[in-house]
N, C-alpha and C. Protein backbone atom coordinates (compact mmCIF):
# COMPACT_ATOMS: atom_id res chain seq x y z
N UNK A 1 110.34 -113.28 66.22
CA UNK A 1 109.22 -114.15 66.49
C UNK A 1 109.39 -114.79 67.87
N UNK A 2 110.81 -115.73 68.25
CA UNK A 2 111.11 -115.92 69.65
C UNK A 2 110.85 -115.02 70.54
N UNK A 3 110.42 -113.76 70.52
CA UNK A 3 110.65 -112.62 71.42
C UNK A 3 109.43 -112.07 71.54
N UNK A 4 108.41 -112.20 70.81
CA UNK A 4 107.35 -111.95 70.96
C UNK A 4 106.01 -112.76 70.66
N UNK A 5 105.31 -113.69 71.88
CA UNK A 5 104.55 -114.58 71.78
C UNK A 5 103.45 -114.00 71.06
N UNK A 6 102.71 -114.59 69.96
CA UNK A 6 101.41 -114.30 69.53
C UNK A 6 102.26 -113.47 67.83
N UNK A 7 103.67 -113.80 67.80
CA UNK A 7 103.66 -113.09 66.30
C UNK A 7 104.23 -114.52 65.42
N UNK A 8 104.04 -114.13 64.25
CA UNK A 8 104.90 -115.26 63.53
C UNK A 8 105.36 -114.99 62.07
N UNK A 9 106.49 -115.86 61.70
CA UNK A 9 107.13 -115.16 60.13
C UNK A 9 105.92 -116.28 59.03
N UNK A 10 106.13 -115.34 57.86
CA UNK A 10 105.41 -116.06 57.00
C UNK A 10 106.18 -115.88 55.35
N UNK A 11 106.86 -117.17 55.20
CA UNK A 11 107.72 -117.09 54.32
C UNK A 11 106.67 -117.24 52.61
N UNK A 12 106.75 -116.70 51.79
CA UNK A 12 106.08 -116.10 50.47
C UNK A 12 107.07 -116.66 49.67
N UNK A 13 106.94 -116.86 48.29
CA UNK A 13 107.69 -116.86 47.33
C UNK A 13 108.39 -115.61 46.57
N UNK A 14 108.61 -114.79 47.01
CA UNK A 14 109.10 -113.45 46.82
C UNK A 14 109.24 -112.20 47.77
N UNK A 15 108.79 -113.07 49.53
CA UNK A 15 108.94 -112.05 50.29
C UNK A 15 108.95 -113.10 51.59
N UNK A 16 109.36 -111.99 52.75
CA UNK A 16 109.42 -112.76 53.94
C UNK A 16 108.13 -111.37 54.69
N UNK A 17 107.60 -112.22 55.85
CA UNK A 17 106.89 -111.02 56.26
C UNK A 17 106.21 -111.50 57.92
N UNK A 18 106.88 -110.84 58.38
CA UNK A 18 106.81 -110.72 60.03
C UNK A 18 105.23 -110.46 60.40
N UNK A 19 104.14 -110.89 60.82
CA UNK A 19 103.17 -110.71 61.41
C UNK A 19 102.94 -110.62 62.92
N UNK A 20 102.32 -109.67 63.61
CA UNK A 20 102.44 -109.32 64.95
C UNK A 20 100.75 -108.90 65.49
N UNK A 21 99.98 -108.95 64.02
CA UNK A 21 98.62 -108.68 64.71
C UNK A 21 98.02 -109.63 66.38
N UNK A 22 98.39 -110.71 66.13
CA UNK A 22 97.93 -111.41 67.59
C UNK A 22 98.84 -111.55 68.48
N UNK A 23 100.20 -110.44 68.34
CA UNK A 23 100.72 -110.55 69.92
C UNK A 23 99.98 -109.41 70.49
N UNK A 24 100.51 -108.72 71.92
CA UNK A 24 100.79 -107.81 73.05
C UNK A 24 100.45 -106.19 72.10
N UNK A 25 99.79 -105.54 71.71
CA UNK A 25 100.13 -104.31 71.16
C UNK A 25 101.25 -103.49 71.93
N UNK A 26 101.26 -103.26 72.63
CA UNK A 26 102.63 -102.70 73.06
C UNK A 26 103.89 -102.81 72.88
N UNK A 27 103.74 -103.92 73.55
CA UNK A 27 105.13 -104.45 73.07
C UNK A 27 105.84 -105.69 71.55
N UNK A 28 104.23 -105.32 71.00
CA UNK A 28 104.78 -105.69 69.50
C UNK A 28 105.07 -104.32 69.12
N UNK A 29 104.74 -103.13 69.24
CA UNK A 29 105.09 -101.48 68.44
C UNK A 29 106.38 -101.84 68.81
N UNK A 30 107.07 -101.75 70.06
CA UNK A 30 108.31 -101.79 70.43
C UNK A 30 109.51 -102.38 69.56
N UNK A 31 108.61 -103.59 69.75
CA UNK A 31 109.97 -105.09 68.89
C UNK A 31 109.40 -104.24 67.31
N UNK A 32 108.44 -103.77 66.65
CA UNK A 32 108.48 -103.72 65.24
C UNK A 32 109.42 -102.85 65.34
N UNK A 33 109.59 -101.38 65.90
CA UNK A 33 110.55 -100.17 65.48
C UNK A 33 111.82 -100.53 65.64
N UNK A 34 111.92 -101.27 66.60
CA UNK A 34 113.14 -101.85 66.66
C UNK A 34 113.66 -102.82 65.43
N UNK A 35 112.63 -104.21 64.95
CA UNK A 35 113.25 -104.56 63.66
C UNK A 35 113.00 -103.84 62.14
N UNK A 36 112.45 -102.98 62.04
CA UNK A 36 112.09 -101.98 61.06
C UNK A 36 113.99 -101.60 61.35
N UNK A 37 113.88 -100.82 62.07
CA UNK A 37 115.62 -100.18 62.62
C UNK A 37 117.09 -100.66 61.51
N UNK A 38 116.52 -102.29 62.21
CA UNK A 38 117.31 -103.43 61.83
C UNK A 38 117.12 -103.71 60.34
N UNK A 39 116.31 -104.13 59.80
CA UNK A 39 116.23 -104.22 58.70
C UNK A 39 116.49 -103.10 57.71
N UNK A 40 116.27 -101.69 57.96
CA UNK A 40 116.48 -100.91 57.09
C UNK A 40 117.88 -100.83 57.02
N UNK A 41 118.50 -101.02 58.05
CA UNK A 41 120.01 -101.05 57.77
C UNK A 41 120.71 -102.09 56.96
N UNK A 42 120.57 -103.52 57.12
CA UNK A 42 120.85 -104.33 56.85
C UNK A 42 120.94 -104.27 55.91
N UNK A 43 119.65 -104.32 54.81
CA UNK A 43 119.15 -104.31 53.50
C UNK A 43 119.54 -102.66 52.55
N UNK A 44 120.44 -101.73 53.04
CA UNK A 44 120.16 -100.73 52.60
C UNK A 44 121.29 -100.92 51.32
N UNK A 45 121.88 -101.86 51.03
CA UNK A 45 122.99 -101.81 49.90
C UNK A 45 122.23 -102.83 48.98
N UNK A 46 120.92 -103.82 49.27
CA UNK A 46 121.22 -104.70 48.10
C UNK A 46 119.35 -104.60 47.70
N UNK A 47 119.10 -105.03 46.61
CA UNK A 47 117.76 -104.80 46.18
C UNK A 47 116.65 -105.55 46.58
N UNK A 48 116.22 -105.30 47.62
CA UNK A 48 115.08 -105.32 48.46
C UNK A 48 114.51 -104.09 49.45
N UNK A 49 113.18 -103.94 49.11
CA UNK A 49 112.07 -103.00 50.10
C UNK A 49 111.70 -103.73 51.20
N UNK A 50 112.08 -103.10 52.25
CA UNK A 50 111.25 -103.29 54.10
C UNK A 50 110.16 -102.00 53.79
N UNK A 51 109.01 -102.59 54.08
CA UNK A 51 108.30 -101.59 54.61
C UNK A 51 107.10 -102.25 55.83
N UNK A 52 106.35 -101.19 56.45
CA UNK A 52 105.73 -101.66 57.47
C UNK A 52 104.33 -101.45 56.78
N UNK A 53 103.32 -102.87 57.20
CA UNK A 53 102.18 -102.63 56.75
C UNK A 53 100.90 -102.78 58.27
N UNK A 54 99.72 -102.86 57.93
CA UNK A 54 99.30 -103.39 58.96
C UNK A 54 99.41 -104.28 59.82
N UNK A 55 100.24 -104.26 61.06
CA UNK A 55 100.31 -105.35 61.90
C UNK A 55 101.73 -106.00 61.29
N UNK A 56 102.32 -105.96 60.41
CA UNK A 56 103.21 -106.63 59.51
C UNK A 56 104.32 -105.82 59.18
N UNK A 57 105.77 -106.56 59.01
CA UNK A 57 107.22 -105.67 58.38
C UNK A 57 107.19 -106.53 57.24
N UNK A 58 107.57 -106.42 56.42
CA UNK A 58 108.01 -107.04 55.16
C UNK A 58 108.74 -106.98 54.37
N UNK A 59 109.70 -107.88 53.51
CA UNK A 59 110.80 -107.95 52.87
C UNK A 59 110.57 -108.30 51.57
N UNK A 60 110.81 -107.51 50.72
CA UNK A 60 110.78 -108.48 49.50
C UNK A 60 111.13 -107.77 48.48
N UNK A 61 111.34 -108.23 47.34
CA UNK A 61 112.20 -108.45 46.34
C UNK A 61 111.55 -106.65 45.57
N UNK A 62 112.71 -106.10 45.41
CA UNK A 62 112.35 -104.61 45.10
C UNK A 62 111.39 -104.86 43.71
N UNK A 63 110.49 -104.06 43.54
CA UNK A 63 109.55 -104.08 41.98
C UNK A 63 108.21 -105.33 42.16
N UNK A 64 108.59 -106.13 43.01
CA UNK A 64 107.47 -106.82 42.85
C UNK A 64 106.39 -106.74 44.42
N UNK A 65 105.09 -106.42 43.76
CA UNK A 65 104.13 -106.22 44.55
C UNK A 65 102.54 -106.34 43.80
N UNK A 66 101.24 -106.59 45.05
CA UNK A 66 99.97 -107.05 44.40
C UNK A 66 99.99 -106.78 43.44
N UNK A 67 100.05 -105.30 42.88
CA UNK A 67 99.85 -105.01 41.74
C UNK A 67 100.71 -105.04 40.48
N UNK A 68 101.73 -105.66 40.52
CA UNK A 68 102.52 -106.82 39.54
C UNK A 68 101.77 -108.18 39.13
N UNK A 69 101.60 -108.55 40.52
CA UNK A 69 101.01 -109.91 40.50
C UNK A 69 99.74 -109.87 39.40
N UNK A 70 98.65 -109.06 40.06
CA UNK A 70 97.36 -108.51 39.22
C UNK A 70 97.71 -108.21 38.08
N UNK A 71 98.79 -107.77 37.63
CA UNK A 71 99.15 -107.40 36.02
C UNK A 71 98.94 -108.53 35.30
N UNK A 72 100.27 -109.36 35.92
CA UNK A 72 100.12 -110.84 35.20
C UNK A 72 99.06 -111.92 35.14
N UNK A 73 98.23 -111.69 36.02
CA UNK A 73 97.05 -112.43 36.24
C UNK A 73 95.74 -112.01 35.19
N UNK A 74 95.70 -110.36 35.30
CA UNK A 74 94.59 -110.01 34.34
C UNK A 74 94.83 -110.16 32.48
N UNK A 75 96.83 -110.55 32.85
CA UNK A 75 96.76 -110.65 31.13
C UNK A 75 96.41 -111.71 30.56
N UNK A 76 96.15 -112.83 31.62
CA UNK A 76 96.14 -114.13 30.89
C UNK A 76 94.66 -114.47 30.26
N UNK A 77 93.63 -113.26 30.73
CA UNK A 77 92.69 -113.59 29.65
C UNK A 77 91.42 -112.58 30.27
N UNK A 78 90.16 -112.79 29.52
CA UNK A 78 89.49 -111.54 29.64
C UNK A 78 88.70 -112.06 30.31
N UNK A 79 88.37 -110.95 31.43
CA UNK A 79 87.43 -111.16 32.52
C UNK A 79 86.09 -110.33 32.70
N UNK A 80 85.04 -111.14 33.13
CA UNK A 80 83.53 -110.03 32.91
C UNK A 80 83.41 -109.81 34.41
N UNK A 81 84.37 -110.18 35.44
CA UNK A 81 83.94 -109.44 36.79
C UNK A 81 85.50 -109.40 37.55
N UNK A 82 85.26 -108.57 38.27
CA UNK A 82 86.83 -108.34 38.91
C UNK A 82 86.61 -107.77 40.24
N UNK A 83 86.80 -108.42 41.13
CA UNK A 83 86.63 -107.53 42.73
C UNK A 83 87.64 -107.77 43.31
N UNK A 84 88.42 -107.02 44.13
CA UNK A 84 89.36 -106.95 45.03
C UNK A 84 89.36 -106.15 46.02
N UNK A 85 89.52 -106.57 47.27
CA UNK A 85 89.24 -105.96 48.72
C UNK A 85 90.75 -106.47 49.60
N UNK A 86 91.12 -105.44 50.22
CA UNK A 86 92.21 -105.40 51.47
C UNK A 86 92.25 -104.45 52.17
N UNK A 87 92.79 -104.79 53.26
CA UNK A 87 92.98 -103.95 54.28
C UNK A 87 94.26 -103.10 54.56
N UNK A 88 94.72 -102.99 53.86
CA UNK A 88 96.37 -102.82 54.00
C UNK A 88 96.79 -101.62 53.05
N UNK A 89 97.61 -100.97 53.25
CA UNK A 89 98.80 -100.26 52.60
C UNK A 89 98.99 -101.11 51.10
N UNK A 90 99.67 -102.13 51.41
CA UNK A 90 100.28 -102.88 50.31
C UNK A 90 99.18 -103.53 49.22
N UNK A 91 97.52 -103.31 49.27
CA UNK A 91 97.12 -103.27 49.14
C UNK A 91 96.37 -102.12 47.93
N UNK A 92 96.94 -101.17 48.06
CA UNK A 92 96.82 -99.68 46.86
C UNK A 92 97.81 -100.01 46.20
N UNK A 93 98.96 -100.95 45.78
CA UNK A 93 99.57 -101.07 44.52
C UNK A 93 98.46 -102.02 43.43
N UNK A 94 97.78 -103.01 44.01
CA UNK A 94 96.50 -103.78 43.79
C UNK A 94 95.65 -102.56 42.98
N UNK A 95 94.94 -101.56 43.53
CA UNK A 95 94.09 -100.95 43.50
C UNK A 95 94.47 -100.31 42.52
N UNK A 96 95.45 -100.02 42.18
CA UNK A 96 96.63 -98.81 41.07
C UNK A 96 96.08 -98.97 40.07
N UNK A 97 96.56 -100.95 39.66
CA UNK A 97 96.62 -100.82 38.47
C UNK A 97 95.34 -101.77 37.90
N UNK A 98 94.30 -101.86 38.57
CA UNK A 98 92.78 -102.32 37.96
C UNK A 98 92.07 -101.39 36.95
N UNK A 99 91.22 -102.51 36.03
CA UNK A 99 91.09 -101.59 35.01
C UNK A 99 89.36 -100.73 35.76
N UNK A 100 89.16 -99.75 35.36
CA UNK A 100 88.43 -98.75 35.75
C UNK A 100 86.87 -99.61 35.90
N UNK A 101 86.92 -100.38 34.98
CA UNK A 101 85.72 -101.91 35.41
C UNK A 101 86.08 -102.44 36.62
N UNK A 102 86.67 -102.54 37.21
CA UNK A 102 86.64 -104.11 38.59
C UNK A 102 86.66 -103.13 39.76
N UNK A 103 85.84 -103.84 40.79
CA UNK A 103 85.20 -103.33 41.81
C UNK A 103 86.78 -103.53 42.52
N UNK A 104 86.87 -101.87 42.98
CA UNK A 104 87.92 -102.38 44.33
C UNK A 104 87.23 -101.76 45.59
N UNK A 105 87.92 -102.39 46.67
CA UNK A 105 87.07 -102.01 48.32
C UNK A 105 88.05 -102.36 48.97
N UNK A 106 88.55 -100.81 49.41
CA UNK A 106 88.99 -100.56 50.78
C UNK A 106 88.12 -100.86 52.01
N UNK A 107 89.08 -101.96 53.09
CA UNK A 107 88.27 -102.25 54.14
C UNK A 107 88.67 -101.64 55.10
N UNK A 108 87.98 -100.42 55.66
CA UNK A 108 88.37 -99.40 56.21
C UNK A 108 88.46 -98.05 56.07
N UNK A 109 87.70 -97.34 56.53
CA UNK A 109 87.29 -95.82 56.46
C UNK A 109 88.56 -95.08 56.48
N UNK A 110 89.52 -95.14 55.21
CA UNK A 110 90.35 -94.31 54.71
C UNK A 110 90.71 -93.88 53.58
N UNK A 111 91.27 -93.19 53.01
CA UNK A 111 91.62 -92.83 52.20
C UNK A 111 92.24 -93.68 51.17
N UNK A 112 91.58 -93.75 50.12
CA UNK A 112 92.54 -95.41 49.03
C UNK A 112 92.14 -95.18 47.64
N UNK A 113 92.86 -95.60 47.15
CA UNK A 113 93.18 -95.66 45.25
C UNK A 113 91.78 -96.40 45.18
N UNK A 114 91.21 -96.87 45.65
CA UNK A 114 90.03 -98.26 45.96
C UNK A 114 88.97 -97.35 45.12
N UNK A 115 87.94 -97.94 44.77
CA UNK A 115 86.79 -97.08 44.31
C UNK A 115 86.00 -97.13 45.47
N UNK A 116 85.89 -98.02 46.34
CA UNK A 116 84.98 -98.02 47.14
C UNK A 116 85.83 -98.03 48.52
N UNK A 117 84.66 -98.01 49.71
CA UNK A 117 84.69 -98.40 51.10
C UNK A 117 84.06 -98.92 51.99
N UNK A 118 84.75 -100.16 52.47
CA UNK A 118 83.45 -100.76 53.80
C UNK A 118 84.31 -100.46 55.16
N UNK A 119 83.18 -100.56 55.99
CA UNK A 119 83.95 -100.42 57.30
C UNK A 119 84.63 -101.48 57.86
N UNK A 120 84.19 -102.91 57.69
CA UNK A 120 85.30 -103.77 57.56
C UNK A 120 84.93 -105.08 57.28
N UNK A 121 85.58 -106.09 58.17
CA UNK A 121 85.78 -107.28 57.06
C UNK A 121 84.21 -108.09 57.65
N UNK A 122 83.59 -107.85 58.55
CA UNK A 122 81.98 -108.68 58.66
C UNK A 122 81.13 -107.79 57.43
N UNK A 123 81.48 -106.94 56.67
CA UNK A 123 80.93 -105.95 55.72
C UNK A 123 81.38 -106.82 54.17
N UNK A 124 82.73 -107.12 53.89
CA UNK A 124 82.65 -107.76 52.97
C UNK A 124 82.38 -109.12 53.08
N UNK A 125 82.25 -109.61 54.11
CA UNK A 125 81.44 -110.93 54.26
C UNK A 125 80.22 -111.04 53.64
N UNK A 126 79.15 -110.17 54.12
CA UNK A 126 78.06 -110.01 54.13
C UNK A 126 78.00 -109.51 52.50
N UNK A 127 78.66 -108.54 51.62
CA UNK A 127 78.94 -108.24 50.62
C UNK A 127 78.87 -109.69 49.57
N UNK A 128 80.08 -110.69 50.14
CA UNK A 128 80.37 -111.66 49.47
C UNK A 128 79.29 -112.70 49.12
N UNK A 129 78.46 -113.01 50.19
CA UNK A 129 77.33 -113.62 50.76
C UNK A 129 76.09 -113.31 49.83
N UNK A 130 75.75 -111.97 49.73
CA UNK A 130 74.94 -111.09 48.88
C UNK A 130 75.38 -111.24 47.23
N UNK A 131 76.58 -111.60 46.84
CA UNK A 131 76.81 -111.80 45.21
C UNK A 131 76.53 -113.02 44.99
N UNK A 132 76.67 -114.16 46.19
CA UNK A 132 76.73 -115.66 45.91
C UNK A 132 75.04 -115.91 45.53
N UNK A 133 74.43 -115.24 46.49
CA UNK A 133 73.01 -115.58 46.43
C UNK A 133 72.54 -115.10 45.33
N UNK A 134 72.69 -114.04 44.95
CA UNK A 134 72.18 -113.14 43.65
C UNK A 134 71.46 -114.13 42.73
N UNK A 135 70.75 -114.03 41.62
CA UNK A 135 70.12 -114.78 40.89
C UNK A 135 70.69 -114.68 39.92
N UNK A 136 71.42 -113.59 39.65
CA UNK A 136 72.44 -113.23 38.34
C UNK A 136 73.81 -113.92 37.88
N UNK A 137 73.60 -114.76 39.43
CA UNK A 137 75.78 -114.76 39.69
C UNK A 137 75.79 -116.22 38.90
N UNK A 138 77.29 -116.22 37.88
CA UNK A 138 76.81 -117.58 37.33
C UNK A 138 77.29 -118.83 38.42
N UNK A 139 76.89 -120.05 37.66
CA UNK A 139 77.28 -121.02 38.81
C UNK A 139 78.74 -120.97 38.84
N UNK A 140 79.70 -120.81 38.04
CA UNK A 140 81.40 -120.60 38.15
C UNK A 140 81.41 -120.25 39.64
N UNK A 141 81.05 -118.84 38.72
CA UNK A 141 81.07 -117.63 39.98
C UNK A 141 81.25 -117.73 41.44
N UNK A 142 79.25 -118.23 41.18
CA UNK A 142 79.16 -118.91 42.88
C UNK A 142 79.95 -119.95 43.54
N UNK A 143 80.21 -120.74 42.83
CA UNK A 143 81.13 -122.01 43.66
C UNK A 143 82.73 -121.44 44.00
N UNK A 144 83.44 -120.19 42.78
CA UNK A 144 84.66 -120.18 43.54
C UNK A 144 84.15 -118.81 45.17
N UNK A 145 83.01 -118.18 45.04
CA UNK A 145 82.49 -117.54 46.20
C UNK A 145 82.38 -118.23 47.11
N UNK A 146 81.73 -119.37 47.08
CA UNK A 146 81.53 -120.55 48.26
C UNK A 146 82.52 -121.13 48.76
N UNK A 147 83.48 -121.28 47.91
CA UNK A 147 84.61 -121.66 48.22
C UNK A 147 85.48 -121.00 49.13
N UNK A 148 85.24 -119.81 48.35
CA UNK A 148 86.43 -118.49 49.19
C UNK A 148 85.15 -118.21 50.70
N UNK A 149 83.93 -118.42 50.77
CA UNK A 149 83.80 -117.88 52.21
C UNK A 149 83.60 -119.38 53.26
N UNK A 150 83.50 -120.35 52.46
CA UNK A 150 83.96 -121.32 53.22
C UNK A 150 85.47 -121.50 54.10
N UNK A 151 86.41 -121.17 53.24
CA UNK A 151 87.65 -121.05 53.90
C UNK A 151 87.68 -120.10 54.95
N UNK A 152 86.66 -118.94 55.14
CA UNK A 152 86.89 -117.75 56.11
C UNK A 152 85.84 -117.98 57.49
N UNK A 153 85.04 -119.16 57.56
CA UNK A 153 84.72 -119.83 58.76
C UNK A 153 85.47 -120.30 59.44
């Protein structure tokens, strides 16, 4: 992070994870292959996964990922709507394990476990925007929507 202005660490409760989207592209590829390098060595005896995601290296605790998290979240009770959207790699463990009901969306014209695809994130804006208004959506609904695109102004 000292070494490259515009990146920063972001410590998780089960992972550490290097972000580099707003430095230098160049010379963030550089410093990532280089700590990718580093880390795979380091970590190669004790139980933790490095892998590289968008813009991001990450550390964390081997077995746990989105789609752990989503396990435990969908058991705690029954749900009549389910959407999930990312941009990322780490993102299709998410997508894995949804039940064949909940909308998933890949943001980004690639290839994904996702059922769907937008081209990107002013797409699920506009997406998000379009469920809040709906006449169908209940008020729950809408307020944690308002909520979540309030925070993304």
């Amino acid at each position: 992070m000292d070494r490259l202005p515009g990146a920063y660490v972001e410590e998780k409760d089960y992972s550490v994870a290097w972000h580099f989207r707003g430095a230098h592209p160049e010379h963030a590829e550089a410093l990532a292959g280089e700590l990718l390098d580093h880390l795979m060595s380091f970590t190669a005896n004790i139980d933790v996964q490095v892998f590289r995601g968008k813009k991001v290296i990450e550390v964390r605790n081997a077995g746990v990922d989105k789609g752990v998290a989503a396990l435990r979240w969908l058991a705690r009770a029954e749900h009549d709507f389910i959407l999930a959207a990312g941009d990322d790699r780490t993102d299709e463990d998410l997508f894995a394990v949804l039940p064949d009901s909940a909308f998933s969306i890949r943001v980004g014209l690639v290839s994904s476990r996702a059922r769907f695809n937008l081209r990107d994130s002013a797409d699920i804006t506009m997406l998000l925007e379009d469920i809040a208004r709906s006449p169908h959506t209940s008020g729950r609904m809408l307020s944690r929507i308002l909520s979540f695109l309030s925070q993304l102004s």
